[in-house]
PDB file of N, CA and C in Angstrom:
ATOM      1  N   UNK A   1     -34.602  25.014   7.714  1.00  0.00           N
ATOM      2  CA  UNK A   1     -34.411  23.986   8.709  1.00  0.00           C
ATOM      3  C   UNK A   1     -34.726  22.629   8.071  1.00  0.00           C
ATOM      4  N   UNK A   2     -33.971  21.513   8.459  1.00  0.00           N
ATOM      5  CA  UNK A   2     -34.074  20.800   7.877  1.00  0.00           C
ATOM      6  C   UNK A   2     -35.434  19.435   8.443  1.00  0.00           C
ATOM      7  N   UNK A   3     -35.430  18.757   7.820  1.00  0.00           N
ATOM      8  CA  UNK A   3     -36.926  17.872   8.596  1.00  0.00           C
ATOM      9  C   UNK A   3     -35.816  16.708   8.692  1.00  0.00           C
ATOM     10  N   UNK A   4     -36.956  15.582   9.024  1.00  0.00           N
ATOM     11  CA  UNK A   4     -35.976  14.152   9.587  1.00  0.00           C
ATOM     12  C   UNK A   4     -36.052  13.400   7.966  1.00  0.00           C
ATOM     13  N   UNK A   5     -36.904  13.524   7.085  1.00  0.00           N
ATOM     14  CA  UNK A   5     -36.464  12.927   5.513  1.00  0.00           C
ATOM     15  C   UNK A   5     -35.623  13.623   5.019  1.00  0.00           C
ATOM     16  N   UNK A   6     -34.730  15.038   5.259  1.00  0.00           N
ATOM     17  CA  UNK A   6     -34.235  15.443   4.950  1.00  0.00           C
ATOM     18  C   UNK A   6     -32.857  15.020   5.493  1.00  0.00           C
ATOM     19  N   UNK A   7     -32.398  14.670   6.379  1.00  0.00           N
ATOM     20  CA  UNK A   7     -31.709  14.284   7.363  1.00  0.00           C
ATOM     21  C   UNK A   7     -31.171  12.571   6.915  1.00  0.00           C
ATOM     22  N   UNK A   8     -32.368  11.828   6.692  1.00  0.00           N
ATOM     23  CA  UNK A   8     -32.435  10.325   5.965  1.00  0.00           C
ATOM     24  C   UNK A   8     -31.663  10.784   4.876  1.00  0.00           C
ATOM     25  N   UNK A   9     -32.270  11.626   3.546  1.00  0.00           N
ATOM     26  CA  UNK A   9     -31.290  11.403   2.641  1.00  0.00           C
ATOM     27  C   UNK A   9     -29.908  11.659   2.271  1.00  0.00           C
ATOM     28  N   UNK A  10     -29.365  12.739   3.454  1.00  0.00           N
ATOM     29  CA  UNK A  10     -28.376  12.845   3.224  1.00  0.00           C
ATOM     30  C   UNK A  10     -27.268  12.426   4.186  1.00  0.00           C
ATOM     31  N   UNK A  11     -27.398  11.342   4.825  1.00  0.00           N
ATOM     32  CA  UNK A  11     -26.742  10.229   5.637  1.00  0.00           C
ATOM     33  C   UNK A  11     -27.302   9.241   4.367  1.00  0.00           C
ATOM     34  N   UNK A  12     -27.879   8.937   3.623  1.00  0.00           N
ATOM     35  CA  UNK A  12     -27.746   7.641   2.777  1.00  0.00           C
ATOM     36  C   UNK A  12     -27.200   7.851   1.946  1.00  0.00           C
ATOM     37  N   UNK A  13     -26.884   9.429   1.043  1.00  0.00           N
ATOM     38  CA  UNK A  13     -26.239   9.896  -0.227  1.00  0.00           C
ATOM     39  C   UNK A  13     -24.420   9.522   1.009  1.00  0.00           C
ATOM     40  N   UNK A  14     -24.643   9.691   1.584  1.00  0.00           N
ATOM     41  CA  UNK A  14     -22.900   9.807   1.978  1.00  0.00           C
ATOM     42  C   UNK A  14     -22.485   8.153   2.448  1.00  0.00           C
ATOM     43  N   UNK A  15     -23.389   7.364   2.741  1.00  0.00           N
ATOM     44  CA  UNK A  15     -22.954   6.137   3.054  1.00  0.00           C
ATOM     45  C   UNK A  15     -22.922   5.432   1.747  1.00  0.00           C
ATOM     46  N   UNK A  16     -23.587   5.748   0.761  1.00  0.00           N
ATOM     47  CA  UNK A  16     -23.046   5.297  -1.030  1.00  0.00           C
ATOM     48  C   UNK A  16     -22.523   5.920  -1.432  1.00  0.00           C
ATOM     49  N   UNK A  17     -21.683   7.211  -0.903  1.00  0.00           N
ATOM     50  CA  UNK A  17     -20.799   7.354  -1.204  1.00  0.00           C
ATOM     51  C   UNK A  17     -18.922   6.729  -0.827  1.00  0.00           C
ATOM     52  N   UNK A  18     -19.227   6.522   0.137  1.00  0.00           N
ATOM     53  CA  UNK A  18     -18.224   5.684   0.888  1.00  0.00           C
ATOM     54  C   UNK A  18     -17.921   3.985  -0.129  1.00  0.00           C
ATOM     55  N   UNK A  19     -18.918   3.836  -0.389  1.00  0.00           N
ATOM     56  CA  UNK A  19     -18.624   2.300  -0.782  1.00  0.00           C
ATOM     57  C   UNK A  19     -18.478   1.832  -2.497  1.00  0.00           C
ATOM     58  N   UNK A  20     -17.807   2.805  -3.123  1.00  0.00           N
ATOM     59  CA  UNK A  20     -16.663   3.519  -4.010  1.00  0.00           C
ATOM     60  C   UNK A  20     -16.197   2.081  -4.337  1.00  0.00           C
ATOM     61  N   UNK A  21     -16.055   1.599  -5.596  1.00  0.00           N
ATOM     62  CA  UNK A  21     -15.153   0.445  -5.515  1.00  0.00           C
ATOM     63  C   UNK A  21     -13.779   0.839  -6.144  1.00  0.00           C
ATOM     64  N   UNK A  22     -12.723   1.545  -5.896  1.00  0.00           N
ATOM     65  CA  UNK A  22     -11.553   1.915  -6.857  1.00  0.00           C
ATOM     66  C   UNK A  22     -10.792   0.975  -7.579  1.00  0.00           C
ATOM     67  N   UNK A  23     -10.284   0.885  -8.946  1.00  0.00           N
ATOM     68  CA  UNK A  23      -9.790   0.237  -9.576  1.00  0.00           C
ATOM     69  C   UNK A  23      -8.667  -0.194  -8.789  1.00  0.00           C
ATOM     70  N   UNK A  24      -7.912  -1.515  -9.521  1.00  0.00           N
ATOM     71  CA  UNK A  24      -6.844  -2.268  -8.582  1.00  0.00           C
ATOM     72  C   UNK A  24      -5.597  -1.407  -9.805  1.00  0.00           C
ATOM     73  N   UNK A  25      -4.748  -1.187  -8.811  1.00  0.00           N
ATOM     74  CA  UNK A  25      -3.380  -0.902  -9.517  1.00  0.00           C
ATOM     75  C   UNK A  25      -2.801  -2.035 -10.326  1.00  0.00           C
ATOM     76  N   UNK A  26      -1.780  -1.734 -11.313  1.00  0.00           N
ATOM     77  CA  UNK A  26      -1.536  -3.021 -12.235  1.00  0.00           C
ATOM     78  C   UNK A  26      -0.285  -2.942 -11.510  1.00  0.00           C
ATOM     79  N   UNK A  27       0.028  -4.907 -11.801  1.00  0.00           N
ATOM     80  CA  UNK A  27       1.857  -4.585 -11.032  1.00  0.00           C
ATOM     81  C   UNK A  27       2.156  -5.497 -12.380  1.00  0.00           C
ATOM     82  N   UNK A  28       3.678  -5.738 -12.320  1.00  0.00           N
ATOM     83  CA  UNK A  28       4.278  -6.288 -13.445  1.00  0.00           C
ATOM     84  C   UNK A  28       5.366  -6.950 -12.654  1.00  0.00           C
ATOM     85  N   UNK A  29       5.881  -8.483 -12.833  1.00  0.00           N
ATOM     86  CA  UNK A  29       7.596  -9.194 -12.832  1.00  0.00           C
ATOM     87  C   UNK A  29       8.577  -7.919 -13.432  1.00  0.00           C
ATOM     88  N   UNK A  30       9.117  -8.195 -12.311  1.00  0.00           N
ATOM     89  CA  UNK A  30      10.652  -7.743 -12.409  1.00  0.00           C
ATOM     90  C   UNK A  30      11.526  -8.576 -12.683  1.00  0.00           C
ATOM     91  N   UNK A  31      12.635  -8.281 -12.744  1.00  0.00           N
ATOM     92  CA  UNK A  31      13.997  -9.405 -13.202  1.00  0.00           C
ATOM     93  C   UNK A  31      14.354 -10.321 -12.290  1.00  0.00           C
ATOM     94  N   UNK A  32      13.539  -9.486 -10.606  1.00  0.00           N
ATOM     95  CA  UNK A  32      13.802 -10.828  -9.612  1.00  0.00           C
ATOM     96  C   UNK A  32      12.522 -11.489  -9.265  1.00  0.00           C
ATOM     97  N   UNK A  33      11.955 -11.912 -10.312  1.00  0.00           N
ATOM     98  CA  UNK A  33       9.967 -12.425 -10.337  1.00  0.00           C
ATOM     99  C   UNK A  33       9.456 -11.641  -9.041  1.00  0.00           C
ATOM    100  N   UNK A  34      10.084 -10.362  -8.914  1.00  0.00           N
ATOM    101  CA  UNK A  34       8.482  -9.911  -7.630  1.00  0.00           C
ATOM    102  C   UNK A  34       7.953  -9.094  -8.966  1.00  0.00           C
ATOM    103  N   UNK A  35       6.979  -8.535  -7.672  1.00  0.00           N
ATOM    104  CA  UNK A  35       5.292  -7.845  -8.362  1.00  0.00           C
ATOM    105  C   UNK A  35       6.029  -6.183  -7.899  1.00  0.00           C
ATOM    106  N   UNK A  36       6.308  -5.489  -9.235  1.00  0.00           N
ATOM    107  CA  UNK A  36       6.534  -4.501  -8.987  1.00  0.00           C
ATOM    108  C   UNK A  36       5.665  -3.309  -9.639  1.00  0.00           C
ATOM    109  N   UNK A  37       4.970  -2.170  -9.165  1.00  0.00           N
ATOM    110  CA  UNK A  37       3.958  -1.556 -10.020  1.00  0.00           C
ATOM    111  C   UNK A  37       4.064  -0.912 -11.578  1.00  0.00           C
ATOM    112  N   UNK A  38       3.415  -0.961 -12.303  1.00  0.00           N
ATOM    113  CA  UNK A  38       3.175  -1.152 -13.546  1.00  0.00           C
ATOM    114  C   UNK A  38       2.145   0.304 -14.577  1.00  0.00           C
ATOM    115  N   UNK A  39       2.823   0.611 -15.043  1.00  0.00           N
ATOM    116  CA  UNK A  39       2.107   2.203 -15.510  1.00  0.00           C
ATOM    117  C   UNK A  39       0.342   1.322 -16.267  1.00  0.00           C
ATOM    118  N   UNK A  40       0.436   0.789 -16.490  1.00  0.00           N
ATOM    119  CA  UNK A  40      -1.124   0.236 -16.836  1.00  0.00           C
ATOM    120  C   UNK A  40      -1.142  -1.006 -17.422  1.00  0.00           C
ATOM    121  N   UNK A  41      -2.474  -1.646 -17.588  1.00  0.00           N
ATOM    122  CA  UNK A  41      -2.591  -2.930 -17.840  1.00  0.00           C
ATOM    123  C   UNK A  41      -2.575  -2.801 -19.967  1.00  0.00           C
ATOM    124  N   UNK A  42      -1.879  -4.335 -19.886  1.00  0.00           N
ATOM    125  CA  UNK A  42      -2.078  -4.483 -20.905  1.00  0.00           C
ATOM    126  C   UNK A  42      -2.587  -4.601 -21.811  1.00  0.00           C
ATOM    127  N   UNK A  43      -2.621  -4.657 -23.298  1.00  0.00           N
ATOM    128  CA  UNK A  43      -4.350  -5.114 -24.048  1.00  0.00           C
ATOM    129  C   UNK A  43      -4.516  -6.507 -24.011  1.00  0.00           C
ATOM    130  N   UNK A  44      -3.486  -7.486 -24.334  1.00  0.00           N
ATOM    131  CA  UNK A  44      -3.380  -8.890 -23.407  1.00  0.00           C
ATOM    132  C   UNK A  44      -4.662  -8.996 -22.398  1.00  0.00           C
ATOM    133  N   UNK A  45      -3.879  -8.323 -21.226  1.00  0.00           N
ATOM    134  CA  UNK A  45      -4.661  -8.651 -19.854  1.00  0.00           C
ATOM    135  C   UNK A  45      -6.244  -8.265 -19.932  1.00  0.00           C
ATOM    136  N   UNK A  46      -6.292  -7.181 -20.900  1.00  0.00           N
ATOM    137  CA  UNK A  46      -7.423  -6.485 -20.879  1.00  0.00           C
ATOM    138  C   UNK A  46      -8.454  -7.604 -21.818  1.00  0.00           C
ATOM    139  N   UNK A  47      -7.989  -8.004 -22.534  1.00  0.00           N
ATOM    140  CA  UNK A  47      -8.604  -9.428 -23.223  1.00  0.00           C
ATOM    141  C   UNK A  47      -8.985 -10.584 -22.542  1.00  0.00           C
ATOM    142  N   UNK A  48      -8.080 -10.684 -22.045  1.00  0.00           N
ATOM    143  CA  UNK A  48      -8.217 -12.138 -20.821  1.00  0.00           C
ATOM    144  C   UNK A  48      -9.022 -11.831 -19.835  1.00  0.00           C
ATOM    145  N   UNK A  49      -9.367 -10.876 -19.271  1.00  0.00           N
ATOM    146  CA  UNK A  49     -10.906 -10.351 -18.796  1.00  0.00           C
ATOM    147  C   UNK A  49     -11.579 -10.374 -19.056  1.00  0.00           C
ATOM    148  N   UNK A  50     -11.805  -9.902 -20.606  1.00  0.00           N
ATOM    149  CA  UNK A  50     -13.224  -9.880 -21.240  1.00  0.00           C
ATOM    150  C   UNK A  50     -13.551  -8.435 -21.557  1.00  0.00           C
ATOM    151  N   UNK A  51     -12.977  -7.450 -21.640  1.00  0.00           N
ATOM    152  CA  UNK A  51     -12.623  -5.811 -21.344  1.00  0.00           C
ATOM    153  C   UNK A  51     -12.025  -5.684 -22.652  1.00  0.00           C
ATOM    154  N   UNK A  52     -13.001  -4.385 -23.109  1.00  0.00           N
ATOM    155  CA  UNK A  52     -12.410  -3.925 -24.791  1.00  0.00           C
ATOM    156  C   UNK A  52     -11.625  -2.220 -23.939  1.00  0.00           C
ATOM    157  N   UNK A  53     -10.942  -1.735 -24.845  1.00  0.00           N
ATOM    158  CA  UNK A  53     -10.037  -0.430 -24.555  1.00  0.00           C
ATOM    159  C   UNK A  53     -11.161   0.686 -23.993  1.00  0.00           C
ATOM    160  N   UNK A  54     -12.597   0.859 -24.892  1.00  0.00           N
ATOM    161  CA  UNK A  54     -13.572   1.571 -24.658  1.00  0.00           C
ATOM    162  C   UNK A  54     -14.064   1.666 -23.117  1.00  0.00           C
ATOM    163  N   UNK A  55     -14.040   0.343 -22.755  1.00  0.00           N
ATOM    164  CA  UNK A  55     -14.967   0.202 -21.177  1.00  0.00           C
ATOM    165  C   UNK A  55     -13.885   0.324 -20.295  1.00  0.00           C
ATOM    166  N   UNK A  56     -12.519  -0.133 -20.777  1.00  0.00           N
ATOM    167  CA  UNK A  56     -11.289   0.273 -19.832  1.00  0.00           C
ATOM    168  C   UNK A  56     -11.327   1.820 -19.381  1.00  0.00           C
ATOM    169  N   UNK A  57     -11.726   2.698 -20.461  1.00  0.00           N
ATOM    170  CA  UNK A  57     -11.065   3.986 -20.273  1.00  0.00           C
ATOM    171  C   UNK A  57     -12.571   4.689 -19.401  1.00  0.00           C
ATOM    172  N   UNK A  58     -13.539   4.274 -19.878  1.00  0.00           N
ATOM    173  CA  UNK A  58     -15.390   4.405 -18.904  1.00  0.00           C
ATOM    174  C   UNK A  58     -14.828   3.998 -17.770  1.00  0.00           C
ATOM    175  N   UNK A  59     -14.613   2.559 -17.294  1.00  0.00           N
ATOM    176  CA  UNK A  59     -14.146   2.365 -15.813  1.00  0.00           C
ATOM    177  C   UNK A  59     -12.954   2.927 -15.101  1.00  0.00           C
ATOM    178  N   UNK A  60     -11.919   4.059 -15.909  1.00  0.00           N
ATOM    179  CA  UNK A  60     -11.278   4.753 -15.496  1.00  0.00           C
ATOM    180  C   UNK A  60      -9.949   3.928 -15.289  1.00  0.00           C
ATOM    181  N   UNK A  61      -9.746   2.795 -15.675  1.00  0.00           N
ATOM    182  CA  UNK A  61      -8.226   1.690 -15.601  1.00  0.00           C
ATOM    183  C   UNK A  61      -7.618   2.275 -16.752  1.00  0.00           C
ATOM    184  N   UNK A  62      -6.203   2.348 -16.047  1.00  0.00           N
ATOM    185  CA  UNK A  62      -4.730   2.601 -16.796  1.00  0.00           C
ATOM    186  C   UNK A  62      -4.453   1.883 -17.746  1.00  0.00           C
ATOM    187  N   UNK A  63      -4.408   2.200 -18.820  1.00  0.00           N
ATOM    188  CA  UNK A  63      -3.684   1.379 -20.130  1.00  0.00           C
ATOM    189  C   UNK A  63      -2.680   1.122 -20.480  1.00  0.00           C
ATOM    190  N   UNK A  64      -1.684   0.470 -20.735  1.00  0.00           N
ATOM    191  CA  UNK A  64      -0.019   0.694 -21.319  1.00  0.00           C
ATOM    192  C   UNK A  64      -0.314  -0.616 -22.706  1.00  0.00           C
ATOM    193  N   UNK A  65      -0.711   0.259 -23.804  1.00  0.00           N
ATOM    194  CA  UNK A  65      -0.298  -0.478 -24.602  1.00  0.00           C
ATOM    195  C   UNK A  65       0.849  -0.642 -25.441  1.00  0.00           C
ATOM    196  N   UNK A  66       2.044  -0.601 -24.623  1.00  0.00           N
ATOM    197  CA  UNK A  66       3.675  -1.079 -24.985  1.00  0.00           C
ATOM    198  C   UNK A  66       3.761  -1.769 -24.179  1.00  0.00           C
ATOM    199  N   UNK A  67       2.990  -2.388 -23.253  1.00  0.00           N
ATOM    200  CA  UNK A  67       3.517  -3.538 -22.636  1.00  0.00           C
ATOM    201  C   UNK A  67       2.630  -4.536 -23.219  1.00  0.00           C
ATOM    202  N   UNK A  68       3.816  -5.748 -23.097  1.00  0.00           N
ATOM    203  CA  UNK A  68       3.340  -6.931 -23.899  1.00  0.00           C
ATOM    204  C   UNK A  68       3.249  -7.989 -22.848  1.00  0.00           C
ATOM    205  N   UNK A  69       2.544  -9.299 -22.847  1.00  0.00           N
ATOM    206  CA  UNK A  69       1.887 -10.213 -22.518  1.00  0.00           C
ATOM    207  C   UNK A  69       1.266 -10.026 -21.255  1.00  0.00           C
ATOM    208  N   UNK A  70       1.118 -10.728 -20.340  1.00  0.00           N
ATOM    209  CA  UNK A  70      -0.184 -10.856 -19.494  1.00  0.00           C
ATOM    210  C   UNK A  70       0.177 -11.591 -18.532  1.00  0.00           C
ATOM    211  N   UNK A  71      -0.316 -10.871 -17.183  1.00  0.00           N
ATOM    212  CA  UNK A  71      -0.159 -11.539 -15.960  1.00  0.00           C
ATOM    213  C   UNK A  71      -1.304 -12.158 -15.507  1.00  0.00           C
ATOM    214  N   UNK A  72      -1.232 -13.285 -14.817  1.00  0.00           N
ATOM    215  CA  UNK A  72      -2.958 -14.209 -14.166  1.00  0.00           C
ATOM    216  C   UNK A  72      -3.289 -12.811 -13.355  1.00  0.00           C
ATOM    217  N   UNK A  73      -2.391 -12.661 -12.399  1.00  0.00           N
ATOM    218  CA  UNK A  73      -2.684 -11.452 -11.185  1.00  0.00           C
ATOM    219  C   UNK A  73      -3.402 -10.556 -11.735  1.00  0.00           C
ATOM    220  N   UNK A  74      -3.192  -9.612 -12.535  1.00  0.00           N
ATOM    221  CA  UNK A  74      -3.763  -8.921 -13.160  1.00  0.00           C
ATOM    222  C   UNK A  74      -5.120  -8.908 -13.445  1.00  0.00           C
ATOM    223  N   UNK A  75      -4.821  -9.983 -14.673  1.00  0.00           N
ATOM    224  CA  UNK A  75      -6.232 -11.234 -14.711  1.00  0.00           C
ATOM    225  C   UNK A  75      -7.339 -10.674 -13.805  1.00  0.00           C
ATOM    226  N   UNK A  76      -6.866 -11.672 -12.818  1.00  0.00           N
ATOM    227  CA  UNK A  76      -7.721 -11.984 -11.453  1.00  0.00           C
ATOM    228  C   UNK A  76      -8.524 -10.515 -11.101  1.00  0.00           C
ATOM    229  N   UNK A  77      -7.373  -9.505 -10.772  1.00  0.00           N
ATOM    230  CA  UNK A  77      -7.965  -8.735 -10.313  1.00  0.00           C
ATOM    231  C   UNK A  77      -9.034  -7.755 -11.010  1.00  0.00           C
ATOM    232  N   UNK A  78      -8.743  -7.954 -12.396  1.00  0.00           N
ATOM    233  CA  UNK A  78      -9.713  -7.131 -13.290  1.00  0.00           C
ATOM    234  C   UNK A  78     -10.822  -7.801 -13.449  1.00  0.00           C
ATOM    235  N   UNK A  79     -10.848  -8.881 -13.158  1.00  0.00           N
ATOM    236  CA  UNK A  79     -12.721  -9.950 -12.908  1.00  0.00           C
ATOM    237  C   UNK A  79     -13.170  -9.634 -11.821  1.00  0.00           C
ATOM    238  N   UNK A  80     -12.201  -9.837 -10.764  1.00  0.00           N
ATOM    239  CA  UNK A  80     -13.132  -9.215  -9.467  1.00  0.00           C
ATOM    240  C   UNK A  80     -13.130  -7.631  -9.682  1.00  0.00           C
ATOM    241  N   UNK A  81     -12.471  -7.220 -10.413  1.00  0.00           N
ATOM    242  CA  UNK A  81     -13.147  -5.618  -9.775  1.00  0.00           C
ATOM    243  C   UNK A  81     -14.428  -5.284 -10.573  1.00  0.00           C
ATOM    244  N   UNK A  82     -14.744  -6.179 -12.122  1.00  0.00           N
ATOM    245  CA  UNK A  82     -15.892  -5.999 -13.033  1.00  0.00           C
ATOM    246  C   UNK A  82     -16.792  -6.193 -12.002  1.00  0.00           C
ATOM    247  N   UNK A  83     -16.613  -7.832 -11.702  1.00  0.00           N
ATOM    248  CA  UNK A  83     -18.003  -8.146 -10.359  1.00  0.00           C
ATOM    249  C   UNK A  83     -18.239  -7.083  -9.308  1.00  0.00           C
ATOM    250  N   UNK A  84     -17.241  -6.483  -8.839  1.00  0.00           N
ATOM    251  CA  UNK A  84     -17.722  -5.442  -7.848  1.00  0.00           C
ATOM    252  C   UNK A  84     -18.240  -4.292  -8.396  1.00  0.00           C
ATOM    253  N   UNK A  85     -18.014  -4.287  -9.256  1.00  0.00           N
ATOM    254  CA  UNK A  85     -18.470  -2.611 -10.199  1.00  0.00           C
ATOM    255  C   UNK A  85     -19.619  -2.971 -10.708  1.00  0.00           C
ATOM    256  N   UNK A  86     -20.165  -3.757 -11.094  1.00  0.00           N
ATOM    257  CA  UNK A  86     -21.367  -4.252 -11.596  1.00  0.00           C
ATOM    258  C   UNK A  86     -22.308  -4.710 -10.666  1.00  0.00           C
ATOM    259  N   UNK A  87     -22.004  -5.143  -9.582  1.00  0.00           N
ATOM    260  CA  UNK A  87     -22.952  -5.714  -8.203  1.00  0.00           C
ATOM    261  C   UNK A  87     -23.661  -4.434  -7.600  1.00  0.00           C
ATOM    262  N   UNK A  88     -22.237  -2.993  -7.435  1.00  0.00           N
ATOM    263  CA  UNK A  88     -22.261  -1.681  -7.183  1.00  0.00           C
ATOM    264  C   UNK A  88     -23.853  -1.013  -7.588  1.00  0.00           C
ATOM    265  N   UNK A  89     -23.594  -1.151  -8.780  1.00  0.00           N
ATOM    266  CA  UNK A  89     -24.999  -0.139 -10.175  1.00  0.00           C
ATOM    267  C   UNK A  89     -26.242  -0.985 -10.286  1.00  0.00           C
TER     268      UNK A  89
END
C-alpha cells in the first residue's frame, strides 16, 4: 500500500515528465521561397548556433550533411531550443 510520500513522488516523476522539450523540425526554401520540411539541419546551421556534430547527435537533432548553406529560421530555432534544454537540467 502505498503512503502519501509515496503518492508525492510519483505525481512529480510524471509532471517532469510531461515538460519534455522536443527538438524543432528543420524546414528548408523551396523553389517558391516557402518553408518546406527538411531531412536535417545543416553543418552551416549547426555552426551558426554554436553546436558541434557531437552535441547534435547527444541532443538527438537530425543532421543532413549534403545540405549546404543556412537558414536564420533554423538558426533561431536551434538557440531557443539550447536555452530550453539547458534551463530544463
Amino acid at each position: 500500500m502505498w503512503i502519501r510520500r509515496d503518492w508525492d513522488e510519483f505525481f512529480n516523476r510524471i509532471r517532469k515528465r510531461g515538460t519534455a522539450v522536443n527538438p524543432p523540425r528543420p524546414v528548408d526554401r523551396s523553389a517558391r521561397n516557402r518553408l518546406v520540411p527538411a531531412e536535417g539541419y545543416s553543418l552551416a546551421e549547426l555552426d551558426d548556433a554554436g553546436l558541434s556534430l557531437e552535441q547534435a547527435e547527444v541532443l538527438g537533432l537530425p543532421v543532413d550533411a549534403l545540405r549546404v548553406g543556412s537558414d536564420q529560421v533554423n538558426v533561431t530555432a536551434l538557440q531557443m531550443f539550447l536555452r530550453a534544454s539547458r534551463t530544463r537540467y
